[in-house]
PDB file of N, CA and C in Angstrom:
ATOM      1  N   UNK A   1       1.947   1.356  -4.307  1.00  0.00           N
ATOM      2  CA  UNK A   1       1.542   2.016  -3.084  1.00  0.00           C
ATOM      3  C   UNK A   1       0.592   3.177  -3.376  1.00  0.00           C
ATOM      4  N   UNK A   2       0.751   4.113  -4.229  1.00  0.00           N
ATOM      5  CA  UNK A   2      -0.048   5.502  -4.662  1.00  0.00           C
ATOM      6  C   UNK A   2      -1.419   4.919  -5.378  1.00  0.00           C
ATOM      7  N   UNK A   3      -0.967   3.577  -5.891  1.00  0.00           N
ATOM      8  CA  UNK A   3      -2.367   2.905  -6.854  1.00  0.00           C
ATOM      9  C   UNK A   3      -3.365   2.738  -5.599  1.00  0.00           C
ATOM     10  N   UNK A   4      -2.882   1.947  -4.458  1.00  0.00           N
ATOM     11  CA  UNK A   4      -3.783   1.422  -3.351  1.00  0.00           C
ATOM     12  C   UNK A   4      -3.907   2.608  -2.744  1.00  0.00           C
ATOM     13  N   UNK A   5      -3.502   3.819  -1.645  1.00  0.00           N
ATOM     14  CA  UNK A   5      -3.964   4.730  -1.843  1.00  0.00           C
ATOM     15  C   UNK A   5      -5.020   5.801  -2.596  1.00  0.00           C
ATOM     16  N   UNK A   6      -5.198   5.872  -3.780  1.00  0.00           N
ATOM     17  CA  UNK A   6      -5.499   6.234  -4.726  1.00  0.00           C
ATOM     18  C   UNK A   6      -7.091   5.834  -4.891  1.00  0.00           C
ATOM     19  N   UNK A   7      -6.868   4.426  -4.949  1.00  0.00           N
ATOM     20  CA  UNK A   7      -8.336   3.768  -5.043  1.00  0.00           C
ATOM     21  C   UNK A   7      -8.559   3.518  -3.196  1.00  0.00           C
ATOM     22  N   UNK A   8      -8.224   3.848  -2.173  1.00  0.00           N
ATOM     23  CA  UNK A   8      -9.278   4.330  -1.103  1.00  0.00           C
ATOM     24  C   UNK A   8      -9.579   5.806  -1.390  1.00  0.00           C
ATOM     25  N   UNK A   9      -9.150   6.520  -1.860  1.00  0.00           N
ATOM     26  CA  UNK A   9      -9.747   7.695  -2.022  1.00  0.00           C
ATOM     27  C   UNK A   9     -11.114   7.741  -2.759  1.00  0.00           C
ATOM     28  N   UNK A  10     -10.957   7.059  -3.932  1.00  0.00           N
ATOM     29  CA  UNK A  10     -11.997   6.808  -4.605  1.00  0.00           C
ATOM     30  C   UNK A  10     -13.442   6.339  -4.085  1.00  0.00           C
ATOM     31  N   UNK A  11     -13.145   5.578  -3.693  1.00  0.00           N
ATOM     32  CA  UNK A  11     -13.836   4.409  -2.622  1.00  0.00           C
ATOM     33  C   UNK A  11     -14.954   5.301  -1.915  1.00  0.00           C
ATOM     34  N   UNK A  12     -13.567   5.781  -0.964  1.00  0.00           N
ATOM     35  CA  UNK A  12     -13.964   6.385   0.589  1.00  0.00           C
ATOM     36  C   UNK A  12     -14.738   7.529  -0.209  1.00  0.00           C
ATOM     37  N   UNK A  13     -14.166   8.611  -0.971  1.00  0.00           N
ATOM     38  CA  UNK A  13     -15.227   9.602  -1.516  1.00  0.00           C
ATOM     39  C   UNK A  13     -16.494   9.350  -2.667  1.00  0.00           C
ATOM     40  N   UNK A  14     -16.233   7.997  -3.283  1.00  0.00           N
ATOM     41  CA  UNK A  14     -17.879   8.018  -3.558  1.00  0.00           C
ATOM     42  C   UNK A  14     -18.594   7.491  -2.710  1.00  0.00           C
ATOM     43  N   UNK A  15     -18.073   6.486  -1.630  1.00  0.00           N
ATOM     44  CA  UNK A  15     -19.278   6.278  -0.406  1.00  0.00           C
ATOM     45  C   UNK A  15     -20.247   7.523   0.108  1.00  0.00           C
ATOM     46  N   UNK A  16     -18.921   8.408   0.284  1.00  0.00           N
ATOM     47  CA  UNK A  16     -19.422   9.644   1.403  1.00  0.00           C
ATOM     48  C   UNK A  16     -20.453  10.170   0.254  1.00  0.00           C
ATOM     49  N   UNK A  17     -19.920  10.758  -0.572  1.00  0.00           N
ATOM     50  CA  UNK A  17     -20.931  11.259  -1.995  1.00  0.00           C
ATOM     51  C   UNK A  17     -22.244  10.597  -2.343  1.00  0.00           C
ATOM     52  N   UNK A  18     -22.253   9.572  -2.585  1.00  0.00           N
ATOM     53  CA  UNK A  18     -23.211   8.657  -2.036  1.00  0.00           C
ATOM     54  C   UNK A  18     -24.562   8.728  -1.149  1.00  0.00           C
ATOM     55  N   UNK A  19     -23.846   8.387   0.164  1.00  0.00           N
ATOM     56  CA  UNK A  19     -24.736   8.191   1.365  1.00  0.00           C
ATOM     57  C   UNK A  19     -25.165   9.964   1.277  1.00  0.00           C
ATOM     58  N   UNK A  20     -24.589  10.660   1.167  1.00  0.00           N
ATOM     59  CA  UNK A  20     -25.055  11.890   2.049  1.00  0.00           C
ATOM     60  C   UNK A  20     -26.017  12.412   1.001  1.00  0.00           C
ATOM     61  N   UNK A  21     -25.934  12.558  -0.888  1.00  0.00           N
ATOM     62  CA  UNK A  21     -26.874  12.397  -1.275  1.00  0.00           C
ATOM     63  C   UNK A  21     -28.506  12.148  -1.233  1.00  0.00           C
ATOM     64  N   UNK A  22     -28.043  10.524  -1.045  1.00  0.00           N
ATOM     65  CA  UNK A  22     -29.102   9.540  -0.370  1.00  0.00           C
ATOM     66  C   UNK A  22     -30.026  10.293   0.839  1.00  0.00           C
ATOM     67  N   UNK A  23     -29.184  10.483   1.557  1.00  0.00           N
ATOM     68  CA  UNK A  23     -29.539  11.379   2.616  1.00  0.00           C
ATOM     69  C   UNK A  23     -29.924  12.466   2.440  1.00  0.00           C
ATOM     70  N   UNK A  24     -29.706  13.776   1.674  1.00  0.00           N
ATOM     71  CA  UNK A  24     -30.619  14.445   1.405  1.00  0.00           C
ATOM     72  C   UNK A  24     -31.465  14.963   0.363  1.00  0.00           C
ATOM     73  N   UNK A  25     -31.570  14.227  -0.623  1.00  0.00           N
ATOM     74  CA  UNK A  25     -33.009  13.790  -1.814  1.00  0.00           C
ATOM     75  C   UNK A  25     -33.933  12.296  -1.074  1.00  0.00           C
ATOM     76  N   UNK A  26     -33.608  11.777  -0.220  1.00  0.00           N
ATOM     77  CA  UNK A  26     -34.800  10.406   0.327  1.00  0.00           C
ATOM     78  C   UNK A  26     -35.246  10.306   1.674  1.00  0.00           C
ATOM     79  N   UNK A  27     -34.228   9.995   2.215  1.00  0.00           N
ATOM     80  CA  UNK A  27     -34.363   9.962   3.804  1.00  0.00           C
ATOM     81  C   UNK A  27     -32.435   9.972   4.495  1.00  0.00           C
ATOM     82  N   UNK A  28     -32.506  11.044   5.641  1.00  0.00           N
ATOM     83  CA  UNK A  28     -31.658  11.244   6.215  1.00  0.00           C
ATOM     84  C   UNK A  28     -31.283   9.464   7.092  1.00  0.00           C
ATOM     85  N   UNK A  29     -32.313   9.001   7.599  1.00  0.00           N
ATOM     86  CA  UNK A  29     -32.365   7.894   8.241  1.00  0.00           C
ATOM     87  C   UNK A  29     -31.191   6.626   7.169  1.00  0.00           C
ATOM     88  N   UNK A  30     -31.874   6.584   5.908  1.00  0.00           N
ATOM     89  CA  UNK A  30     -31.776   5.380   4.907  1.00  0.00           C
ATOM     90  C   UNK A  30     -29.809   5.755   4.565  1.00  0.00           C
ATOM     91  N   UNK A  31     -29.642   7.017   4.605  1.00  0.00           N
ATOM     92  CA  UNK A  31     -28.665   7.667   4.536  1.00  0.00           C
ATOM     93  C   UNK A  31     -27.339   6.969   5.268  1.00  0.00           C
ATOM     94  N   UNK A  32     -28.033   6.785   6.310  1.00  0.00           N
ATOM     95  CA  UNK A  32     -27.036   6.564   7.820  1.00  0.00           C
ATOM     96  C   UNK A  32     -27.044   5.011   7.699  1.00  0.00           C
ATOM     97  N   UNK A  33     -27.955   4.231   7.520  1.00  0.00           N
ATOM     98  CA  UNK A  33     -27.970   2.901   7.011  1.00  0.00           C
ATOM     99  C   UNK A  33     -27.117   2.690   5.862  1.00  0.00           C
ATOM    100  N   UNK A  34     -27.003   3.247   5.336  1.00  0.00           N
ATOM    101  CA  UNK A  34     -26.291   3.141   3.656  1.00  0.00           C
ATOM    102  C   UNK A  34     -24.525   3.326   3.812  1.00  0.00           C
ATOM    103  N   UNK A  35     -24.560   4.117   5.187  1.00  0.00           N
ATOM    104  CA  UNK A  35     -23.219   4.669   4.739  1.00  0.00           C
ATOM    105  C   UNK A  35     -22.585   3.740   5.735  1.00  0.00           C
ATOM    106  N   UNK A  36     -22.999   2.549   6.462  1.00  0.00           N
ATOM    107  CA  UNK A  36     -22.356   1.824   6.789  1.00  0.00           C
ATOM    108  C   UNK A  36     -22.240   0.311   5.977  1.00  0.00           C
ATOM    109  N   UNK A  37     -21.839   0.423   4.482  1.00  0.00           N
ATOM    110  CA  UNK A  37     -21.678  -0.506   3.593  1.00  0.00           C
ATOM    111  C   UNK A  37     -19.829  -0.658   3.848  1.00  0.00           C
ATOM    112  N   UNK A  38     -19.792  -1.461   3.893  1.00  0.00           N
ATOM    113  CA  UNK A  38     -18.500  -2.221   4.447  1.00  0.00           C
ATOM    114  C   UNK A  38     -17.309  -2.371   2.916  1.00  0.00           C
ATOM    115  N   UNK A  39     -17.690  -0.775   2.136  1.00  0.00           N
ATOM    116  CA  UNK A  39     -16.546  -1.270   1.084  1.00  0.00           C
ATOM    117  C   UNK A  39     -15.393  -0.786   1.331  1.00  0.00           C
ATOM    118  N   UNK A  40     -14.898  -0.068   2.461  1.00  0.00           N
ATOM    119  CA  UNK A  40     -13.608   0.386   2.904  1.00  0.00           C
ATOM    120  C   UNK A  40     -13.131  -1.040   3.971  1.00  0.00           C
ATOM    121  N   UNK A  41     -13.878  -1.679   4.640  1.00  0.00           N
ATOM    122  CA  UNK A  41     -13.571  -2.598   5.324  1.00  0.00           C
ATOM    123  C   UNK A  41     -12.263  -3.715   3.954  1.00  0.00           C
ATOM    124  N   UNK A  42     -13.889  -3.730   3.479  1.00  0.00           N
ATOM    125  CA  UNK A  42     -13.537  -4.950   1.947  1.00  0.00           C
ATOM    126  C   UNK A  42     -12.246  -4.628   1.439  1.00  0.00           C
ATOM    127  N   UNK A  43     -11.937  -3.499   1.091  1.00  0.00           N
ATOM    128  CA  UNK A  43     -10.956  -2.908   0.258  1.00  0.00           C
ATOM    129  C   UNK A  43      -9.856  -3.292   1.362  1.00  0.00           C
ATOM    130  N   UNK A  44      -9.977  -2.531   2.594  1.00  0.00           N
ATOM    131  CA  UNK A  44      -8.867  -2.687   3.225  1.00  0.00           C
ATOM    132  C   UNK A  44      -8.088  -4.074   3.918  1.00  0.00           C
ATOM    133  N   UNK A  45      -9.558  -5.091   4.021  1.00  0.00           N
ATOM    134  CA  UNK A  45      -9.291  -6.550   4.291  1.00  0.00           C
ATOM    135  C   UNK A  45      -8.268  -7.000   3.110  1.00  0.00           C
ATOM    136  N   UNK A  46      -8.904  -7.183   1.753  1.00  0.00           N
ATOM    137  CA  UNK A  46      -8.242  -7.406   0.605  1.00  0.00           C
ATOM    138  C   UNK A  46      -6.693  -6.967   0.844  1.00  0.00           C
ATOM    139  N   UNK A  47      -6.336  -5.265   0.641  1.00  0.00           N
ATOM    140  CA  UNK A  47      -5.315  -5.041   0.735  1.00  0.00           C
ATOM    141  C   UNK A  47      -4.390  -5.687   2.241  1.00  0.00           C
ATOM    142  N   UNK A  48      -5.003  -5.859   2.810  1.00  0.00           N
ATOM    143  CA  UNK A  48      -4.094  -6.074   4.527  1.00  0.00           C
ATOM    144  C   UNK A  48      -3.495  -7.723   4.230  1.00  0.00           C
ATOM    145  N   UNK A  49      -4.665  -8.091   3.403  1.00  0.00           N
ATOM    146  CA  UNK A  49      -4.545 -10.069   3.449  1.00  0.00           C
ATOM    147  C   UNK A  49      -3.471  -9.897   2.154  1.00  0.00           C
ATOM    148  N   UNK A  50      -3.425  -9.351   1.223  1.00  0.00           N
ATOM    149  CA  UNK A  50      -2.516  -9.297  -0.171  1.00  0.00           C
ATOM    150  C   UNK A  50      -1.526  -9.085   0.384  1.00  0.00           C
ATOM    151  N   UNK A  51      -0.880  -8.182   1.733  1.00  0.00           N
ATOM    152  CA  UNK A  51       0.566  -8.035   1.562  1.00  0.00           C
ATOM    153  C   UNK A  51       1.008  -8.299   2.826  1.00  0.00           C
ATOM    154  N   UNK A  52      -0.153  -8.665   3.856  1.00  0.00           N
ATOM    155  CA  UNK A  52       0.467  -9.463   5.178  1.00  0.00           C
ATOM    156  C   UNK A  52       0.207 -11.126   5.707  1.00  0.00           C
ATOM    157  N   UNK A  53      -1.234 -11.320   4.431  1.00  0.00           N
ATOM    158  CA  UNK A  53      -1.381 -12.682   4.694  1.00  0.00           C
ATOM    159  C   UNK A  53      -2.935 -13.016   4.999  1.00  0.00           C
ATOM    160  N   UNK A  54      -3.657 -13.987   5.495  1.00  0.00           N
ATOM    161  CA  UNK A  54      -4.696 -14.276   5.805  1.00  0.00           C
ATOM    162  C   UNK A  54      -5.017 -13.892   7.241  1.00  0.00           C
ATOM    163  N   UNK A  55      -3.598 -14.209   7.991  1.00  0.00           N
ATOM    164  CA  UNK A  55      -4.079 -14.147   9.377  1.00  0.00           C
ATOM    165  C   UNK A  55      -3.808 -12.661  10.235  1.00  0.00           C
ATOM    166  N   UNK A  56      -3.068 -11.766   9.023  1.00  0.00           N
ATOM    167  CA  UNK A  56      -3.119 -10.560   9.441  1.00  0.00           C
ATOM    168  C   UNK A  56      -4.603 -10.021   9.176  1.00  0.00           C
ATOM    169  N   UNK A  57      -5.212 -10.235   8.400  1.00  0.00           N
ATOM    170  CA  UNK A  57      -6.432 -10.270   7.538  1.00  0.00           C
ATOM    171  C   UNK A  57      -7.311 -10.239   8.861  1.00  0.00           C
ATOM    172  N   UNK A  58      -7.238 -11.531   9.483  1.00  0.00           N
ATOM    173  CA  UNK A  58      -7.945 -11.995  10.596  1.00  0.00           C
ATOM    174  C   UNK A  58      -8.233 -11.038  11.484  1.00  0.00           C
ATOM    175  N   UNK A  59      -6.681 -10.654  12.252  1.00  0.00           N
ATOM    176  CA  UNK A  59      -6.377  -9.723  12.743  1.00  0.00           C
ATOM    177  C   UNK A  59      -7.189  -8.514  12.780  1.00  0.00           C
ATOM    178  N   UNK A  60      -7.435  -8.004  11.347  1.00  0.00           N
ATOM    179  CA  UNK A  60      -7.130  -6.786  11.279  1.00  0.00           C
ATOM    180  C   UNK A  60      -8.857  -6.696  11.720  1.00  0.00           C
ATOM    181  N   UNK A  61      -9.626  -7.640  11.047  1.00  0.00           N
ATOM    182  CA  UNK A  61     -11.098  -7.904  11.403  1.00  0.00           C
ATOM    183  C   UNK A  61     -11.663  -7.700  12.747  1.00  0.00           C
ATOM    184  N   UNK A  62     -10.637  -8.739  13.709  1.00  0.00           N
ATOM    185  CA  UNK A  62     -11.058  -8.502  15.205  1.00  0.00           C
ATOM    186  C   UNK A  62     -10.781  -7.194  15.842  1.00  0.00           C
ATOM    187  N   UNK A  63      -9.916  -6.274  14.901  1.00  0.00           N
ATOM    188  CA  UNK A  63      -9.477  -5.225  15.869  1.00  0.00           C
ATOM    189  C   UNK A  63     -10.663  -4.513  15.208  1.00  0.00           C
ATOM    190  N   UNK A  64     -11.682  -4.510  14.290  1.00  0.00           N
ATOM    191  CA  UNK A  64     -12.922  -3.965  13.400  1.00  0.00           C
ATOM    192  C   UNK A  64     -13.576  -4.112  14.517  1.00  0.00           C
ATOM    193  N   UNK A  65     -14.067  -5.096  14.921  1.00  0.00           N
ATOM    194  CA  UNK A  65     -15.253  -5.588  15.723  1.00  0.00           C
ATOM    195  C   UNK A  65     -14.821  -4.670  17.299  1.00  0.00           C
ATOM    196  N   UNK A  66     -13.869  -4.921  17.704  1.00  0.00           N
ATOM    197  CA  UNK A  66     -13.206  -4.453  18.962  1.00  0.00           C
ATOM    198  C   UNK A  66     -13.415  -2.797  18.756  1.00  0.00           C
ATOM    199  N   UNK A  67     -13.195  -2.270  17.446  1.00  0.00           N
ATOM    200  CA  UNK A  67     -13.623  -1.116  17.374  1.00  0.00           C
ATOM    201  C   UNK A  67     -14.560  -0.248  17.463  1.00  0.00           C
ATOM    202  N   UNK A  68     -15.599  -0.942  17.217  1.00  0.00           N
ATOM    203  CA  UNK A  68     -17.117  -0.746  17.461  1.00  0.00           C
ATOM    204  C   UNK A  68     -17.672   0.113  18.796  1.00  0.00           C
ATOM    205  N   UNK A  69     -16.300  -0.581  20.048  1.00  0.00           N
ATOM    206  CA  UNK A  69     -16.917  -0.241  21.623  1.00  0.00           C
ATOM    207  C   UNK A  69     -16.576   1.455  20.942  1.00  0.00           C
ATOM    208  N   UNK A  70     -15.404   1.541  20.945  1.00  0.00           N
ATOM    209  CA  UNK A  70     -15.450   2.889  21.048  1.00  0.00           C
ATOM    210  C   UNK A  70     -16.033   3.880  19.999  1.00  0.00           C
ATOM    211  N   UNK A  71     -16.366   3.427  18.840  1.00  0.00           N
ATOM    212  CA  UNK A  71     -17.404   4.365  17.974  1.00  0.00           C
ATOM    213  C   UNK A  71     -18.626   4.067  18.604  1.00  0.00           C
ATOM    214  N   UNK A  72     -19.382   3.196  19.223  1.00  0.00           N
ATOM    215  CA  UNK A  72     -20.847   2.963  19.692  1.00  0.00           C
ATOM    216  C   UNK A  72     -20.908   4.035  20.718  1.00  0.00           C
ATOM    217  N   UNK A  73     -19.626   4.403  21.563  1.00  0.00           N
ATOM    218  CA  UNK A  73     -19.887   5.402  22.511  1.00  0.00           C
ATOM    219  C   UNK A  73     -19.790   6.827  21.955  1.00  0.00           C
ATOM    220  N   UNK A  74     -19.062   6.732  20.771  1.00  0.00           N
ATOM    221  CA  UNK A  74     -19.135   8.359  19.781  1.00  0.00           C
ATOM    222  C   UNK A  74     -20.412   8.481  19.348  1.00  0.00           C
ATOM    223  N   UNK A  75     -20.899   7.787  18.737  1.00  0.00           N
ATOM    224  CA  UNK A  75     -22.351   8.168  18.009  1.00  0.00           C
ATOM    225  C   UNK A  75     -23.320   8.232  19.154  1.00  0.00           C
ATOM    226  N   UNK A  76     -23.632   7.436  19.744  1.00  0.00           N
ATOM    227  CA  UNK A  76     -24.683   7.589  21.151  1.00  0.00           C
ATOM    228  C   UNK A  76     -24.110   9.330  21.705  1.00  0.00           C
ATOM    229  N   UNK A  77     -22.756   9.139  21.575  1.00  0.00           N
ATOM    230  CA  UNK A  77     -23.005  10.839  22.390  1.00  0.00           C
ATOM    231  C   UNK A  77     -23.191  12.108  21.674  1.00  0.00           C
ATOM    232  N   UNK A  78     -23.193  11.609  20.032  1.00  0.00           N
ATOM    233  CA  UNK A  78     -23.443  12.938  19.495  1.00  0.00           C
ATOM    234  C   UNK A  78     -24.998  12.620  18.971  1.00  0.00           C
ATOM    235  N   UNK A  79     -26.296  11.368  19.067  1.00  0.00           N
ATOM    236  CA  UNK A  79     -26.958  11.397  19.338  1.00  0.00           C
ATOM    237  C   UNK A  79     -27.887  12.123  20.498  1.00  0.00           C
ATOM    238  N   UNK A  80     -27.182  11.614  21.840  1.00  0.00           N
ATOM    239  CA  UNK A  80     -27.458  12.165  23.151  1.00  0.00           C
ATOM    240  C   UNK A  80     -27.599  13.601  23.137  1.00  0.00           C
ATOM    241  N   UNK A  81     -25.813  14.362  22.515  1.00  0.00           N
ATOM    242  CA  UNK A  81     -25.391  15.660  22.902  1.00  0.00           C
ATOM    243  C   UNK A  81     -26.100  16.769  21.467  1.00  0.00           C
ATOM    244  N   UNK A  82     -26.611  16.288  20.898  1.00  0.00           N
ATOM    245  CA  UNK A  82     -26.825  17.582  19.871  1.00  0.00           C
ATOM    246  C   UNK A  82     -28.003  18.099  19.869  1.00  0.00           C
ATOM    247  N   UNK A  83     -28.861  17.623  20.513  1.00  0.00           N
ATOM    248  CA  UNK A  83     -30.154  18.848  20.434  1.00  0.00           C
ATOM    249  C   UNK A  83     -29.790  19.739  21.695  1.00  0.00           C
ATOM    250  N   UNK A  84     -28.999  18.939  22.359  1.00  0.00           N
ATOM    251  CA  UNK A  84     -28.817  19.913  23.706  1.00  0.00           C
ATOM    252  C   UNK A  84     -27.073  21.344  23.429  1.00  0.00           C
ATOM    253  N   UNK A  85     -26.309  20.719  22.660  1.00  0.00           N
ATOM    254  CA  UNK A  85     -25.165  21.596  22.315  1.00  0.00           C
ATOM    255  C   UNK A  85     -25.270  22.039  21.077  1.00  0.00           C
ATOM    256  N   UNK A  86     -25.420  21.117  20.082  1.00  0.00           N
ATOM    257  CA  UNK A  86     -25.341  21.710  18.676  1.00  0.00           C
ATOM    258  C   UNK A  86     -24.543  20.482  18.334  1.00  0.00           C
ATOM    259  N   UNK A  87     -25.061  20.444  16.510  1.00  0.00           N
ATOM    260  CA  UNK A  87     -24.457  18.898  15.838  1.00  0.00           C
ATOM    261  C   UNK A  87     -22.337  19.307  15.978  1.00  0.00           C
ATOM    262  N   UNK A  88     -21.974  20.244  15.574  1.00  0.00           N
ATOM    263  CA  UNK A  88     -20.746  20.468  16.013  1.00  0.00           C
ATOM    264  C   UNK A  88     -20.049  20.096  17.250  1.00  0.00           C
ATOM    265  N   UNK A  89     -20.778  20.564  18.350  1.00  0.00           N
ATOM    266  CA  UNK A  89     -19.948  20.191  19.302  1.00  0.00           C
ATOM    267  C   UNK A  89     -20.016  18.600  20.035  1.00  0.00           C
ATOM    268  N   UNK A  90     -21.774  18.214  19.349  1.00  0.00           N
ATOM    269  CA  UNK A  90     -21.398  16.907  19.896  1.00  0.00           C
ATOM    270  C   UNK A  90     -20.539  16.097  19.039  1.00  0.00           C
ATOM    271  N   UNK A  91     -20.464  16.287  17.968  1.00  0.00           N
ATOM    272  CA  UNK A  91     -19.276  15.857  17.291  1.00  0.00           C
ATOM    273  C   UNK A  91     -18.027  15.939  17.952  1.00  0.00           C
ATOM    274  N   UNK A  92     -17.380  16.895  18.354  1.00  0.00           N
ATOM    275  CA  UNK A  92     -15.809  17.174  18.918  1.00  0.00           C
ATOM    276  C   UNK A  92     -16.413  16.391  20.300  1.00  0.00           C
ATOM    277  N   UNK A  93     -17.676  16.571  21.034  1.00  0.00           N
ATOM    278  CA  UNK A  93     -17.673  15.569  22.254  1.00  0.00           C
ATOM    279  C   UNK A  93     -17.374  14.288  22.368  1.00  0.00           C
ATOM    280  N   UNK A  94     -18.390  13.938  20.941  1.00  0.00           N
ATOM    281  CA  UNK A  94     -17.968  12.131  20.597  1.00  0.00           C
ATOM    282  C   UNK A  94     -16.457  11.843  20.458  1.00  0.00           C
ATOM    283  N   UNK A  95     -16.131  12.885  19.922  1.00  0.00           N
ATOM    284  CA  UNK A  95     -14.823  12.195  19.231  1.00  0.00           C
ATOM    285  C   UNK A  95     -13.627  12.049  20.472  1.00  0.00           C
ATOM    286  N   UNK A  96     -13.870  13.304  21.681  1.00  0.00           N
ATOM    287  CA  UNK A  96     -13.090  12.900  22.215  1.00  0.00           C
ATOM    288  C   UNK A  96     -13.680  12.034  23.012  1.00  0.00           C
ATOM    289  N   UNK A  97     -14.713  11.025  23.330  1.00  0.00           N
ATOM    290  CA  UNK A  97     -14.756   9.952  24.132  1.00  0.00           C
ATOM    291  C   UNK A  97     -14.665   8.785  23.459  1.00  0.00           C
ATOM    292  N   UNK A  98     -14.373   8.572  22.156  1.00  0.00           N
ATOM    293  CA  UNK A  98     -13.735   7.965  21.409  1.00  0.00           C
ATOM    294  C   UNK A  98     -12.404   7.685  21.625  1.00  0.00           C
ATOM    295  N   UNK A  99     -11.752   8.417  21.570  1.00  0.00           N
ATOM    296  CA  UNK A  99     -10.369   9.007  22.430  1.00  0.00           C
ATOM    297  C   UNK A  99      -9.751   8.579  23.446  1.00  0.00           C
ATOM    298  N   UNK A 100     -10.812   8.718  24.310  1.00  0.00           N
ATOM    299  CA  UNK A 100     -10.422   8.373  25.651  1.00  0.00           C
ATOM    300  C   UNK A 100     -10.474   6.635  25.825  1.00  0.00           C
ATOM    301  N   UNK A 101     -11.492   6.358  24.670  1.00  0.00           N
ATOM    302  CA  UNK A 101     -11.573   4.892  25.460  1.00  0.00           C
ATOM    303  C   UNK A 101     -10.820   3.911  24.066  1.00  0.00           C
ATOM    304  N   UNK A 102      -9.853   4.714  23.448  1.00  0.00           N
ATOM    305  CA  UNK A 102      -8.983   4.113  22.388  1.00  0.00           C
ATOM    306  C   UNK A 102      -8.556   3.390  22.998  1.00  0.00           C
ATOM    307  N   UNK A 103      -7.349   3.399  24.218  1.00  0.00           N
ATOM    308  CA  UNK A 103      -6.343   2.743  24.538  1.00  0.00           C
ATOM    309  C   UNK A 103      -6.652   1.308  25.406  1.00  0.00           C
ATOM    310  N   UNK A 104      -8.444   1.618  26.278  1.00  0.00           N
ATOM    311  CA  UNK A 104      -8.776   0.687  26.917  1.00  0.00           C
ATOM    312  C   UNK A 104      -9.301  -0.278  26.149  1.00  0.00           C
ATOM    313  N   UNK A 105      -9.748  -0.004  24.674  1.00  0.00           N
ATOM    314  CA  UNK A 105     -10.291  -0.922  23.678  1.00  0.00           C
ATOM    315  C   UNK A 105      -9.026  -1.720  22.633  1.00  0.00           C
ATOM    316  N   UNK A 106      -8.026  -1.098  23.044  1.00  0.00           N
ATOM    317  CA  UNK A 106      -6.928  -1.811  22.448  1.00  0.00           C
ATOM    318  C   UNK A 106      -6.211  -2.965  23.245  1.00  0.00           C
ATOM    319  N   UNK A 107      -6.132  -2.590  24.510  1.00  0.00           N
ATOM    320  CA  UNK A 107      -5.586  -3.174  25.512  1.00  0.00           C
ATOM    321  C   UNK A 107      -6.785  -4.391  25.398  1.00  0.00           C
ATOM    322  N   UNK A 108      -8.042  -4.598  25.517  1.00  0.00           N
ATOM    323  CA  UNK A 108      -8.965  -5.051  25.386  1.00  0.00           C
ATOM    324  C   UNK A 108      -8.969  -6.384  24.406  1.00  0.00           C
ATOM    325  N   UNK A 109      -9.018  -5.755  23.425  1.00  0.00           N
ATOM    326  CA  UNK A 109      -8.101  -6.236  21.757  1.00  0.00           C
ATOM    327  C   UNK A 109      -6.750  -7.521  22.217  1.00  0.00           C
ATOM    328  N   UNK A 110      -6.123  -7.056  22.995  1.00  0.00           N
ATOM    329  CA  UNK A 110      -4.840  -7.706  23.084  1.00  0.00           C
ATOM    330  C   UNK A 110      -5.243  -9.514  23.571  1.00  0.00           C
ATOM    331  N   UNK A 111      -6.371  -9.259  24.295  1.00  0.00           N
ATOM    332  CA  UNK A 111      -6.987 -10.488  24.809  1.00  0.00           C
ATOM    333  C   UNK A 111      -7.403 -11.485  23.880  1.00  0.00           C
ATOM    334  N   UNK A 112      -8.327 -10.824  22.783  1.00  0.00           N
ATOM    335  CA  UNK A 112      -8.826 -11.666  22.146  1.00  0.00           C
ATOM    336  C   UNK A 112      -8.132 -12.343  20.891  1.00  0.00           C
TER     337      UNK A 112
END
């Protein structure tokens, strides 16, 4: 358990280390492209299918995709909201309309 733990830490902090780098020695843009490389997905598919199966695996994928609605509406609003508030607050803005539309994107989820 601390091993699998352990190595998302790894993971998750050389991505971030990584992209944000990338992002500021090249291009901030190439940055934001980069840091959506799917090795926390990978890692976590792997681990989900190793100890619940293939079709939890499945599962866990569609609730990925289903997830999307509500991060597509976080980033558009801290796109939208930060030249007008500041990168901070559209951050705490996104996140709570993220938030808000958790439960309707789960319920959502239940369908498919």
């Amino acid at each position: 358990m601390y091993e699998e733990l352990f190595l998302r830490f790894l993971i998750g902090g050389a991505v971030i280390a990584g992209t944000t780098w990338i992002a500021e020695w090249f291009d901030p843009k190439l940055g934001g492209i980069i840091a959506n490389i799917p090795s926390a997905t990978i890692v976590s598919l792997l681990l989900v299918g190793g100890a619940m199966g293939d079709k939890a695996a499945v599962d866990f994928a569609k609730g990925l995709v289903m997830g999307n609605i509500p991060w597509f509406a976080y980033i558009f609003s801290v796109i939208l909201l930060a030249q007008r508030i500041g990168l901070s607050k559209s951050i705490a803005a996104g996140f709570i309309v993220w938030l808000l539309l958790l439960p309707l994107t789960y319920r959502l989820s239940q369908a498919v």
